[in-house]
N, C-alpha and C. Protein backbone atom coordinates (compact mmCIF):
# COMPACT_ATOMS: atom_id res chain seq x y z
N UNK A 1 49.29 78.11 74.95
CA UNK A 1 50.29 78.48 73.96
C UNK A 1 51.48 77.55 74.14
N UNK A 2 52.38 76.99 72.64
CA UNK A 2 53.11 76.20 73.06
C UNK A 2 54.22 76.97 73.54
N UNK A 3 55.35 76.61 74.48
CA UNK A 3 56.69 76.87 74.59
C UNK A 3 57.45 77.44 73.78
N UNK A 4 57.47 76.48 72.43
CA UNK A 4 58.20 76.57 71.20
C UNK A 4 57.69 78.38 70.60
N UNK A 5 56.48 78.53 70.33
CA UNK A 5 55.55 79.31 70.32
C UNK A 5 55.46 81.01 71.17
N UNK A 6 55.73 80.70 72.48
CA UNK A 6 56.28 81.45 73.45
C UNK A 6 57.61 82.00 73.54
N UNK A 7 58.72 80.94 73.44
CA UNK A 7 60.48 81.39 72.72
C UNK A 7 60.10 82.18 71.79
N UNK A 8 59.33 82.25 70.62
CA UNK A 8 59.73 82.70 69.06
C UNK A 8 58.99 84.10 68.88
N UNK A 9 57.87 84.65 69.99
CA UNK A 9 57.63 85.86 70.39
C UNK A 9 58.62 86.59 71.28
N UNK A 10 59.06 86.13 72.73
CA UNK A 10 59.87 86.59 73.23
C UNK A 10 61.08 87.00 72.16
N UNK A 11 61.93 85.80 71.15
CA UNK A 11 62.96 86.30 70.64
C UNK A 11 62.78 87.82 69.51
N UNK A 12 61.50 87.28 69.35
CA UNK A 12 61.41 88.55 68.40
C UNK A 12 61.00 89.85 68.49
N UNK A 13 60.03 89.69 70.08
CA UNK A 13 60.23 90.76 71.41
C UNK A 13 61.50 91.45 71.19
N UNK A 14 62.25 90.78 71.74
CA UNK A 14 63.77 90.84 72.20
C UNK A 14 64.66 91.85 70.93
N UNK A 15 64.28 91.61 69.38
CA UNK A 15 65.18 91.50 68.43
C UNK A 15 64.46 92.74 68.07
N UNK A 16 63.21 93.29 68.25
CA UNK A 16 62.64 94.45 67.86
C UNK A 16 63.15 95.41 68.82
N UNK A 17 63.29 95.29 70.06
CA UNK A 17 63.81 96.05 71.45
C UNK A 17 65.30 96.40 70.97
N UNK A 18 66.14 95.43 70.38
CA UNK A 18 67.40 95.48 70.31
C UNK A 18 67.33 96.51 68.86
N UNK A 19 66.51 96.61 67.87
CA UNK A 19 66.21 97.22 66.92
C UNK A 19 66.19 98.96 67.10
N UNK A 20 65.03 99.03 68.07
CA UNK A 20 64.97 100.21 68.38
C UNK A 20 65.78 100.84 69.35
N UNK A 21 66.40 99.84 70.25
CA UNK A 21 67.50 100.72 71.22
C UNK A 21 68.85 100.81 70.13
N UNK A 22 68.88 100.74 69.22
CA UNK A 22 69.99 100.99 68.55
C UNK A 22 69.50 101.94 67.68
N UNK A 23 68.16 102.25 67.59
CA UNK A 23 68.01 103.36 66.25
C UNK A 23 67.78 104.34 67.47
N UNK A 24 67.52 104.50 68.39
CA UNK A 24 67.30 105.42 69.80
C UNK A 24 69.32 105.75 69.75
N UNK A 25 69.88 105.17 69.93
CA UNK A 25 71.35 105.43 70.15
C UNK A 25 71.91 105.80 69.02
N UNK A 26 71.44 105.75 67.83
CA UNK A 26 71.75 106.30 66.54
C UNK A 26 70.98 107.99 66.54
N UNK A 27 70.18 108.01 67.23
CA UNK A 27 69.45 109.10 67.29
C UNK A 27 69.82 109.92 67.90
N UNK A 28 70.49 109.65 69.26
CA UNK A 28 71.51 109.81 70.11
C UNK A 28 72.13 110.84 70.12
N UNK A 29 73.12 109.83 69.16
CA UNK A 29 74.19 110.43 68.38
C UNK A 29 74.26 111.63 67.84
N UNK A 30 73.35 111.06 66.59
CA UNK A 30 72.83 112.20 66.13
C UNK A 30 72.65 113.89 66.21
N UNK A 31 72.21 113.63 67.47
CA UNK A 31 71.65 114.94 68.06
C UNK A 31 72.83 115.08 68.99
N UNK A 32 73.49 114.52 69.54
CA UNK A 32 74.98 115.11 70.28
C UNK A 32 75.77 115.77 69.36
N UNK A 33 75.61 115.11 68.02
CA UNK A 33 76.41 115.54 67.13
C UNK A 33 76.20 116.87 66.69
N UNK A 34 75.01 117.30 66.47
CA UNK A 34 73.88 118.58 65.55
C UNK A 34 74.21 119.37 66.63
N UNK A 35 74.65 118.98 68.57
CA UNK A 35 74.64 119.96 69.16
C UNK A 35 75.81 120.87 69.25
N UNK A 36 77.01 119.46 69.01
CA UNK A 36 78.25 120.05 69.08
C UNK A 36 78.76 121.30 67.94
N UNK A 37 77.85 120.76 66.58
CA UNK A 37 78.18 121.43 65.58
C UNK A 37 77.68 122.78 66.02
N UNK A 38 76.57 122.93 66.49
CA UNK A 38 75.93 123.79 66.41
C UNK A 38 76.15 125.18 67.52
N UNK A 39 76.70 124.45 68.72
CA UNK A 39 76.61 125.10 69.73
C UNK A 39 78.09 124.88 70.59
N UNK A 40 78.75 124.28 69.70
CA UNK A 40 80.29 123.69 69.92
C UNK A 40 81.42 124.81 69.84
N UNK A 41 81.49 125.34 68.49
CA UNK A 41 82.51 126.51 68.45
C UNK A 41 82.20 127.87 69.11
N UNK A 42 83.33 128.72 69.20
CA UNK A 42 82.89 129.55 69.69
C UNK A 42 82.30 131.10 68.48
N UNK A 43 81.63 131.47 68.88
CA UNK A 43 80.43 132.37 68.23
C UNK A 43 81.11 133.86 67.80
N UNK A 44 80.29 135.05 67.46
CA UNK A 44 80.46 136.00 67.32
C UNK A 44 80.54 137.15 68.44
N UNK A 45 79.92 136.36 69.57
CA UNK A 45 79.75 136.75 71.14
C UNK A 45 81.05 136.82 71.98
N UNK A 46 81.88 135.50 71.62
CA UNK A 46 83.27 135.97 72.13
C UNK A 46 84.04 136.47 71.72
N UNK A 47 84.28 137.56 70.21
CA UNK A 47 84.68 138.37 69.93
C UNK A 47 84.76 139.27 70.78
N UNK A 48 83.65 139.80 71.83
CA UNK A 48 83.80 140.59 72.73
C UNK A 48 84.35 140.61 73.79
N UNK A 49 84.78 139.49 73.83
CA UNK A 49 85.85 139.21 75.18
C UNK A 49 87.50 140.00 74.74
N UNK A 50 87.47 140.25 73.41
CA UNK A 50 88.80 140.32 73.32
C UNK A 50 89.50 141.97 74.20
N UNK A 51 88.50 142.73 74.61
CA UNK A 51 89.20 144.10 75.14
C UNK A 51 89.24 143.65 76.10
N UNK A 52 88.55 142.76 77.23
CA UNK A 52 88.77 142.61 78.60
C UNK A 52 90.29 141.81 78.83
N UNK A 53 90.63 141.22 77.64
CA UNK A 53 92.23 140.34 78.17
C UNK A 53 93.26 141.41 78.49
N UNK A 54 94.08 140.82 79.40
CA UNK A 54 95.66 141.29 79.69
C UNK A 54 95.67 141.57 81.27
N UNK A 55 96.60 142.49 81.67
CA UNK A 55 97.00 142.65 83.17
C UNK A 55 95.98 144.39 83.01
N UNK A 56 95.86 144.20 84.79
CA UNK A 56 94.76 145.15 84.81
C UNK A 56 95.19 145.57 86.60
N UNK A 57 95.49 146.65 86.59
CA UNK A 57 95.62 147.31 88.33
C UNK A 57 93.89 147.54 88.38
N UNK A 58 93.28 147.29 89.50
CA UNK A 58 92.51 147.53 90.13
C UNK A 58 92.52 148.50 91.28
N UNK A 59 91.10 149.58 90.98
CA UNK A 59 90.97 150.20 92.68
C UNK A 59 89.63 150.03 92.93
N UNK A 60 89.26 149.28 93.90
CA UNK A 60 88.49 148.50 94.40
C UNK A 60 87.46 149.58 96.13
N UNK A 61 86.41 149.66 95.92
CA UNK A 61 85.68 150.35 96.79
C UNK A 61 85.07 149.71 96.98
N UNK A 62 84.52 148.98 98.20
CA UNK A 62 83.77 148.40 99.10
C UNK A 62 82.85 149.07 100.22
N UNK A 63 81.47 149.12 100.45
CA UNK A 63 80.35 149.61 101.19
C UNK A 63 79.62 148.02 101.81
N UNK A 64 80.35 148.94 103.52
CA UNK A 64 79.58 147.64 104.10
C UNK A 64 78.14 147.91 104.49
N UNK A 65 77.95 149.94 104.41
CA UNK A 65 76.68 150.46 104.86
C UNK A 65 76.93 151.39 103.64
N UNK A 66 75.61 151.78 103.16
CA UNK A 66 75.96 152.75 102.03
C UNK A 66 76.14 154.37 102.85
N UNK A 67 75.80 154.33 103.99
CA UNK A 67 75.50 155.79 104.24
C UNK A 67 77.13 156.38 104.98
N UNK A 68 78.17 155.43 104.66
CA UNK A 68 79.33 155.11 105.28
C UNK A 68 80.30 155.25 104.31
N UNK A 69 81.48 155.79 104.81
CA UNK A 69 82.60 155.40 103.43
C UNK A 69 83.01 154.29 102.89
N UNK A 70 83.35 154.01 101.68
CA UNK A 70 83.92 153.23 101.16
C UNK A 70 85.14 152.52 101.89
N UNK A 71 85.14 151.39 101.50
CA UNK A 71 86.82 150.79 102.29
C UNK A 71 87.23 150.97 101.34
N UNK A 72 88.51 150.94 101.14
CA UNK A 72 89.32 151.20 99.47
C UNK A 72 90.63 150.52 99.68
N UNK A 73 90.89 149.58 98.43
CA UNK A 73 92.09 149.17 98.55
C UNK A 73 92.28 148.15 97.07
N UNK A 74 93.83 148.37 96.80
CA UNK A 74 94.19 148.06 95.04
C UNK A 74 94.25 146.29 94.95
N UNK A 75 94.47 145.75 93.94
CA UNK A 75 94.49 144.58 93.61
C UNK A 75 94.81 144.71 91.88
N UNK A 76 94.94 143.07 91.66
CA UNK A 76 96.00 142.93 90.30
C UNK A 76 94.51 142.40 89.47
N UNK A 77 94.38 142.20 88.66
CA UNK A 77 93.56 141.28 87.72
C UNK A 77 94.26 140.72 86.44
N UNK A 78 94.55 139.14 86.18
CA UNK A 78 94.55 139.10 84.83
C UNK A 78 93.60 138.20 84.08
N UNK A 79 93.67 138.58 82.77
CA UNK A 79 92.64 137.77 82.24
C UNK A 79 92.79 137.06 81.04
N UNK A 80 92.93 136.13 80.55
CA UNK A 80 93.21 135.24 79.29
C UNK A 80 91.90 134.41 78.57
N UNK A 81 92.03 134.53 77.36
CA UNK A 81 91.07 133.25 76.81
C UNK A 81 91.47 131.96 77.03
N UNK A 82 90.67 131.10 77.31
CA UNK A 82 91.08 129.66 77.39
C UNK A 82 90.26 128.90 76.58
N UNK A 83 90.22 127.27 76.25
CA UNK A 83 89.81 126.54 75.95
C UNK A 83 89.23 127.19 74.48
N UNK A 84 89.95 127.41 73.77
CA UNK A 84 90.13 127.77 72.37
C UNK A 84 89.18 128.88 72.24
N UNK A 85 89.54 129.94 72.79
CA UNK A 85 88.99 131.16 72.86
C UNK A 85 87.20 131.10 73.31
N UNK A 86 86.86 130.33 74.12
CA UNK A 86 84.96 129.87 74.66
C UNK A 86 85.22 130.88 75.41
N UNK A 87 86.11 130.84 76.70
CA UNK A 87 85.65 131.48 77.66
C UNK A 87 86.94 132.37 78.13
N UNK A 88 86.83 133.54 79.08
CA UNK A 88 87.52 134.61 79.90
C UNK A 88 87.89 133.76 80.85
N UNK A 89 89.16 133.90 81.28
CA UNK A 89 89.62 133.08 82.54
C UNK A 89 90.00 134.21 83.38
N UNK A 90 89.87 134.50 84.92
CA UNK A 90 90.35 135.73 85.11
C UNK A 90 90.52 134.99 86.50
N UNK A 91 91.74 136.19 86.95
CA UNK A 91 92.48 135.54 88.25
C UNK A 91 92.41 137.31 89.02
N UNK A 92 92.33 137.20 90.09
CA UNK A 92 92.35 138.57 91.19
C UNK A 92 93.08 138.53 92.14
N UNK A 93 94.19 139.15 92.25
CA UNK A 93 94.64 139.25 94.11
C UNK A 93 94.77 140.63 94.84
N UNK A 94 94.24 141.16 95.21
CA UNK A 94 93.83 141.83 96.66
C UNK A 94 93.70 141.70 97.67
N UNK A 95 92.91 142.68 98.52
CA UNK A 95 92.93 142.47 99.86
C UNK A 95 91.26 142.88 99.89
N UNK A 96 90.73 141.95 101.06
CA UNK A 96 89.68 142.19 101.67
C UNK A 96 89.50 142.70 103.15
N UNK A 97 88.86 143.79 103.48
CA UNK A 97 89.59 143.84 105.02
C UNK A 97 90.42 143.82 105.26
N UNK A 98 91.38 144.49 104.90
CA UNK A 98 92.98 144.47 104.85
C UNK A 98 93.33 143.04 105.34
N UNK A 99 92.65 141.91 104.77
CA UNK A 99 93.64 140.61 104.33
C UNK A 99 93.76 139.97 103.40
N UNK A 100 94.63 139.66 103.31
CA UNK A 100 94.50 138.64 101.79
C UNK A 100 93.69 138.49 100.81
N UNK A 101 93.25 138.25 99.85
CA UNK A 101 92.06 138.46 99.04
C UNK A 101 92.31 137.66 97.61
N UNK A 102 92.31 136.21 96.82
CA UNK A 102 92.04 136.02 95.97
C UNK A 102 90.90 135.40 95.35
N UNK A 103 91.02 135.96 93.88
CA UNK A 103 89.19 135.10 93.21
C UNK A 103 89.66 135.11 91.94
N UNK A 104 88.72 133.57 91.86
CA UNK A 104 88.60 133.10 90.15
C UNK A 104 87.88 133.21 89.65
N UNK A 105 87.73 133.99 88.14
CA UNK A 105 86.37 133.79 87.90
C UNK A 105 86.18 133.19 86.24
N UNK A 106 85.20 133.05 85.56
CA UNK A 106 84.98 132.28 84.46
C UNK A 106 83.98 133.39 83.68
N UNK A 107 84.07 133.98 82.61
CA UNK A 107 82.91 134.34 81.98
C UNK A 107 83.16 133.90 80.34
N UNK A 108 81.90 133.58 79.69
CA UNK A 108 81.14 133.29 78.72
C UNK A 108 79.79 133.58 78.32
N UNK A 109 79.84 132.87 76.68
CA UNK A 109 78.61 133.04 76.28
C UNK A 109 78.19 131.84 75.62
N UNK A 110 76.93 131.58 76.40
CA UNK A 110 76.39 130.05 76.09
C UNK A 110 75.44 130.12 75.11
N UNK A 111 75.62 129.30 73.75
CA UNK A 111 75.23 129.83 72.51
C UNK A 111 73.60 129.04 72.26
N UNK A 112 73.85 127.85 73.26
CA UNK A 112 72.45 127.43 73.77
C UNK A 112 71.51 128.00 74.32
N UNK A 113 71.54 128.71 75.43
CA UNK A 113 71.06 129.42 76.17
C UNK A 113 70.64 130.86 75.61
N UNK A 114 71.84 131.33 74.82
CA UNK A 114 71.81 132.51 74.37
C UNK A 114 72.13 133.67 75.16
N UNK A 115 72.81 133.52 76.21
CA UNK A 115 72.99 134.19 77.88
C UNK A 115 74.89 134.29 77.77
N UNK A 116 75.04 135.26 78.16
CA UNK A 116 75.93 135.49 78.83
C UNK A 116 75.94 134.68 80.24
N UNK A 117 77.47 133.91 80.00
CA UNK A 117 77.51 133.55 81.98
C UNK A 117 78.87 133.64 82.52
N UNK A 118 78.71 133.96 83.83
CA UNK A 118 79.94 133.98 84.73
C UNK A 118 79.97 133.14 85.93
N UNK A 119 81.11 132.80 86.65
CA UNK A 119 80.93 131.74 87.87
C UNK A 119 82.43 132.72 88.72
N UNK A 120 81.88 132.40 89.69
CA UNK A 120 82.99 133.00 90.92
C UNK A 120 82.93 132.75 91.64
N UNK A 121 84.29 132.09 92.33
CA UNK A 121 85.07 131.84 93.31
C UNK A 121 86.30 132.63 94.26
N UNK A 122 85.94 132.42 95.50
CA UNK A 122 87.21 133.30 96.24
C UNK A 122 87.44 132.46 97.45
N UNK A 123 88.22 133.07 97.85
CA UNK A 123 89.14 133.20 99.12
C UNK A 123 88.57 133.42 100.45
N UNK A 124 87.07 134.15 100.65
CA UNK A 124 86.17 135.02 101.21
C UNK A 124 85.13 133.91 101.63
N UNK A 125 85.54 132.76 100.63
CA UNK A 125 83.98 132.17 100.92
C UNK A 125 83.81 130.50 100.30
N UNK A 126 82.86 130.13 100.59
CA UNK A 126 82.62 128.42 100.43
C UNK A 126 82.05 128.36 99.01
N UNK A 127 81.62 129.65 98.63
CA UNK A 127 80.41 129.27 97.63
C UNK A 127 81.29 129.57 96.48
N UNK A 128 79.97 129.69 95.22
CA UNK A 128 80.48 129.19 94.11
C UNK A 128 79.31 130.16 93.56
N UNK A 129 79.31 131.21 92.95
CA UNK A 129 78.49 131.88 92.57
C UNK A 129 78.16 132.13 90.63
N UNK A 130 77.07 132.12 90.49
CA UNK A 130 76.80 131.90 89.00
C UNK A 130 75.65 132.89 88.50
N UNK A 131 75.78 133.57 87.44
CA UNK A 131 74.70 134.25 86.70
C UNK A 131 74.84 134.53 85.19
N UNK A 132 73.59 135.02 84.98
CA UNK A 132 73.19 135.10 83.43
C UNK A 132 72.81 136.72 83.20
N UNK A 133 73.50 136.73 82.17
CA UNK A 133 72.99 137.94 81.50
C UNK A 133 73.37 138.34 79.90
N UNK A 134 73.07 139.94 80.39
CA UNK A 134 73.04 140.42 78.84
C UNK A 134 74.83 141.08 78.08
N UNK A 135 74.29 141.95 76.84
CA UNK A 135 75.52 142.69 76.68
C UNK A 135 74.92 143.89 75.65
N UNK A 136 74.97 145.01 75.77
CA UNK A 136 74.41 146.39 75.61
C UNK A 136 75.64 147.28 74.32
N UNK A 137 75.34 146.80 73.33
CA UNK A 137 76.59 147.35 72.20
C UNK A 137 76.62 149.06 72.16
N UNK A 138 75.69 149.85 72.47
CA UNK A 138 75.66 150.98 72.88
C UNK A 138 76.53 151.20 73.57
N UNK A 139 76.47 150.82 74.87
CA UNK A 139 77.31 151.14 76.21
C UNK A 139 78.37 150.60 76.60
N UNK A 140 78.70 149.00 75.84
CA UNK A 140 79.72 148.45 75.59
C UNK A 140 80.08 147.37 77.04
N UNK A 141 78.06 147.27 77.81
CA UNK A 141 77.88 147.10 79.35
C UNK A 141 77.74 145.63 79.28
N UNK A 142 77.89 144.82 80.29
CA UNK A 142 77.61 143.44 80.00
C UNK A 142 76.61 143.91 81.60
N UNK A 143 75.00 143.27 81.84
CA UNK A 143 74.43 143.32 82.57
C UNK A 143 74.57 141.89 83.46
N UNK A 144 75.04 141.20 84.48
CA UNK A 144 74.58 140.07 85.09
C UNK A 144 73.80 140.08 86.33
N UNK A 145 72.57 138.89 86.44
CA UNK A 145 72.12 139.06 87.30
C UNK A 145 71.52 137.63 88.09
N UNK A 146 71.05 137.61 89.41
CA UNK A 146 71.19 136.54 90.09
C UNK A 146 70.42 136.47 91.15
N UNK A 147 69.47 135.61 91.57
CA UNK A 147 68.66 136.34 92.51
C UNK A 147 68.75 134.37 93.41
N UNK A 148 68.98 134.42 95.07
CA UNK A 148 69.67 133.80 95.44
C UNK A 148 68.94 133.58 97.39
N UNK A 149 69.66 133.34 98.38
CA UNK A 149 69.28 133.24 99.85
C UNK A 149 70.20 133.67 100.49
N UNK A 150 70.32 135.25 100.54
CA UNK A 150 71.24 135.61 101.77
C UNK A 150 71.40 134.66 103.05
N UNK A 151 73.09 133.59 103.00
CA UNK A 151 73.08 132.79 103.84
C UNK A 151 72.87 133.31 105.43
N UNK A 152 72.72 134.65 105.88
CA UNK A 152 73.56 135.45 106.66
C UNK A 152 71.55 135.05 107.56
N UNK A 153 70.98 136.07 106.48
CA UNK A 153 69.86 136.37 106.99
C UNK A 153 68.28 135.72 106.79
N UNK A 154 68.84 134.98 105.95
CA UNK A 154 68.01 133.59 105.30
C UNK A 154 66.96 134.17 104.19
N UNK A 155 66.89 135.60 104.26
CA UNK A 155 66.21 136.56 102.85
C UNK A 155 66.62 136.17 101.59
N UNK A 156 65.62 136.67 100.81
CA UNK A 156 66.01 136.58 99.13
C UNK A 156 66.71 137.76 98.99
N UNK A 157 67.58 137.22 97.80
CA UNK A 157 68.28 138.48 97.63
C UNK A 157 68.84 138.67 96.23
N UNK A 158 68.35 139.51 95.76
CA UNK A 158 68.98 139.91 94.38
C UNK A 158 69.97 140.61 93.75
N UNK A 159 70.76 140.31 93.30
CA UNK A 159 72.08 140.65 92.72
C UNK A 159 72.27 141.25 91.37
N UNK A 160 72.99 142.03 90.87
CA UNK A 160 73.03 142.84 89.40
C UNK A 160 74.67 143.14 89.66
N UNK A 161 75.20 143.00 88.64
CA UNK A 161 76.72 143.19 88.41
C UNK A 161 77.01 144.02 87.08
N UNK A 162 77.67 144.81 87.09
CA UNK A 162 77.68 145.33 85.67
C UNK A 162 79.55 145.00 85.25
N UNK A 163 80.03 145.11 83.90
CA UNK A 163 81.07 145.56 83.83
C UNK A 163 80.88 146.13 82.27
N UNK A 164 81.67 147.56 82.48
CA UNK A 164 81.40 148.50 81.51
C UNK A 164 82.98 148.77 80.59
N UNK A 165 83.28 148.88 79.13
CA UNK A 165 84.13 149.07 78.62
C UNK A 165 84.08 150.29 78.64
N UNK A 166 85.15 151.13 79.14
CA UNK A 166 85.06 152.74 79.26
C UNK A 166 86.05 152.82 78.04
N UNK A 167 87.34 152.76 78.03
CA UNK A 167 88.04 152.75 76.69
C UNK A 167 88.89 151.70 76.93
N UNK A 168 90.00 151.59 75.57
CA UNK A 168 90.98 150.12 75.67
C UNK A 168 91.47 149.86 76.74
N UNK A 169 91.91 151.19 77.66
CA UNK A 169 92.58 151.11 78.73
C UNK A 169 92.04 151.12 80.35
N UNK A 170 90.56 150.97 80.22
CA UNK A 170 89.78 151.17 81.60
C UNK A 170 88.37 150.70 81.38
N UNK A 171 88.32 149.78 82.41
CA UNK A 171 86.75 149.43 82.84
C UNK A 171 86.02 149.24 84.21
N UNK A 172 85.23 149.80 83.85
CA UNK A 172 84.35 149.93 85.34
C UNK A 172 83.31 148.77 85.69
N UNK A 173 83.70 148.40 87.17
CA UNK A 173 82.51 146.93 87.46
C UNK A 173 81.81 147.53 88.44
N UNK A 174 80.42 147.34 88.37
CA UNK A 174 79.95 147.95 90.21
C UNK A 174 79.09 146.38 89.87
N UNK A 175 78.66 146.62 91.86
CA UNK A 175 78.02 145.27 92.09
C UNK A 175 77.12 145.80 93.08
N UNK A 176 75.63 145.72 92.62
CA UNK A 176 74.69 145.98 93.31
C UNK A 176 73.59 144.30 94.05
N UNK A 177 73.31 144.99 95.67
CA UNK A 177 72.49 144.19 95.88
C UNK A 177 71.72 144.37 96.84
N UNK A 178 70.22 143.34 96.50
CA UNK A 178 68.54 143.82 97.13
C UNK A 178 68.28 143.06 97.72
N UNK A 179 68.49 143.23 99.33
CA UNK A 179 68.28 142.15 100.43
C UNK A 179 66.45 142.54 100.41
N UNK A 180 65.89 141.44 100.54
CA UNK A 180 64.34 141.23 100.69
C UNK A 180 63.88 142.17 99.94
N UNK A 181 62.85 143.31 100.94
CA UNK A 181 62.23 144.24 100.48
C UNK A 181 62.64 145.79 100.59
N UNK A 182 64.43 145.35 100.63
CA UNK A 182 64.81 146.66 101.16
C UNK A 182 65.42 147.46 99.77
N UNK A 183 65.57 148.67 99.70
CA UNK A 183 65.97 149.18 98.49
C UNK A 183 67.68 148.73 97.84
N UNK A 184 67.68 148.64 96.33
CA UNK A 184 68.64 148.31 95.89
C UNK A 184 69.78 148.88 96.45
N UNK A 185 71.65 148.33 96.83
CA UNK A 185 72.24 149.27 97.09
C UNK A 185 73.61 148.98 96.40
N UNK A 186 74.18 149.96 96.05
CA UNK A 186 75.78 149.42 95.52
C UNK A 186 76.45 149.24 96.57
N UNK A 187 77.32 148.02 96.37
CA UNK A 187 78.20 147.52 97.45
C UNK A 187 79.70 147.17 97.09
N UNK A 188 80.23 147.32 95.86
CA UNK A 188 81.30 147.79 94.93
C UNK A 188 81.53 148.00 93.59
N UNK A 189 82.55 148.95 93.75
CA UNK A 189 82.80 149.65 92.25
C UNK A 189 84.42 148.94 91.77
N UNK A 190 85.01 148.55 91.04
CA UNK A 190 86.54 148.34 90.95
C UNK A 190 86.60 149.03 89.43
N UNK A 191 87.55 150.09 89.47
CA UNK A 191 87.73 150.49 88.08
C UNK A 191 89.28 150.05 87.58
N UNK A 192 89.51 149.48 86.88
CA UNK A 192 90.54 148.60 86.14
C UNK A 192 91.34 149.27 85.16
N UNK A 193 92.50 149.44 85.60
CA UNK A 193 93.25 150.40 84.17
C UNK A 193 94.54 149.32 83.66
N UNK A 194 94.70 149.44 82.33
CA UNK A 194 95.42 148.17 82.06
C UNK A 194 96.85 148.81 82.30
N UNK A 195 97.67 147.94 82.53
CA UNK A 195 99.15 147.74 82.96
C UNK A 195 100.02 148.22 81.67
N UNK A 196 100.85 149.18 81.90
CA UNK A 196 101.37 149.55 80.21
C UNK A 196 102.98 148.41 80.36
């Protein structure tokens, strides 16, 4: 094959490649675009965020054994929409073990997914905790759940969180959890009454 011959495939190699990586990046686009539209604003799902906003006293019950009393002790909660009403921003300060005690947390609804999600952070700990769930218009319950590696004991362990709208002025969270094969157990309740 000549040279001349060899250039004029390669260039047109080349010019078809450059063809399709630009209709691939038009395509791209495209579909970043269809996602933003689509899955960009916020939905009919965060309408329901709107009773959980404002200042909120907490009383907070903690079980380090269930067959044991509760530890008990108050804390503040507030909570705001952010980032053009997507998501719950919520801030906590209490005490853990009678010390210090703050946590951040994030909840939404991912219109992709179709899931409720939350992420939490504290004061207590390194991690960064995340789950998916539901929301129960009956009961007014948001279900989350999470199944994970007790760092402690190296077991699986499954997690369920509820938080329940009792009326404008009070809501109830419990937080249940199922180390291995042992039976489910609640390990806190915080019932939240809003600040007049």
């Amino acid at each position: 094959m000549k040279l001349s011959t060899l250039l004029a495939q390669m260039l047109l190699l080349t010019a078809c490649a450059a063809v399709v990586m630009a209709e691939d990046k038009a395509d791209q686009k495209k579909l970043f675009q269809e996602y933003f539209e689509k899955f960009g604003p916020p939905g009919p799902e965060q309408k329901l965020f709107e009773p959980l906003l404002g200042s909120w006293d907490a009383k907070v019950k903690m079980w380090m054994d269930p067959n044991e009393a509760p530890q008990v002790s108050d804390g503040t909660l507030q909570r705001k929409l952010i980032l053009g009403g997507r998501f719950v921003h919520e801030d906590f300060d209490g005490k853990l073990m009678d010390k210090p005690f703050q946590g951040i947390g994030l909840m939404g609804f991912d219109r992709a997914k179709n899931k409720f999600v939350t992420t939490w952070i504290d004061s207590a700990s390194t991690a960064m905790h995340t789950s998916q769930g539901t929301y129960d218009e009956s009961t007014k319950t948001w279900t989350f759940k999470k199944e994970d590696t007790c760092p402690i004991t190296g077991k699986p362990v499954k997690m369920r969180d509820t938080l329940r709208i009792v009326s404008p002025d009070e809501q109830q969270m419990e937080m249940y959890r199922q180390l291995g094969d042992e039976k489910e157990i609640k390990t806190m309740e915080i019932t939240l009454t809003r600040k007049k």
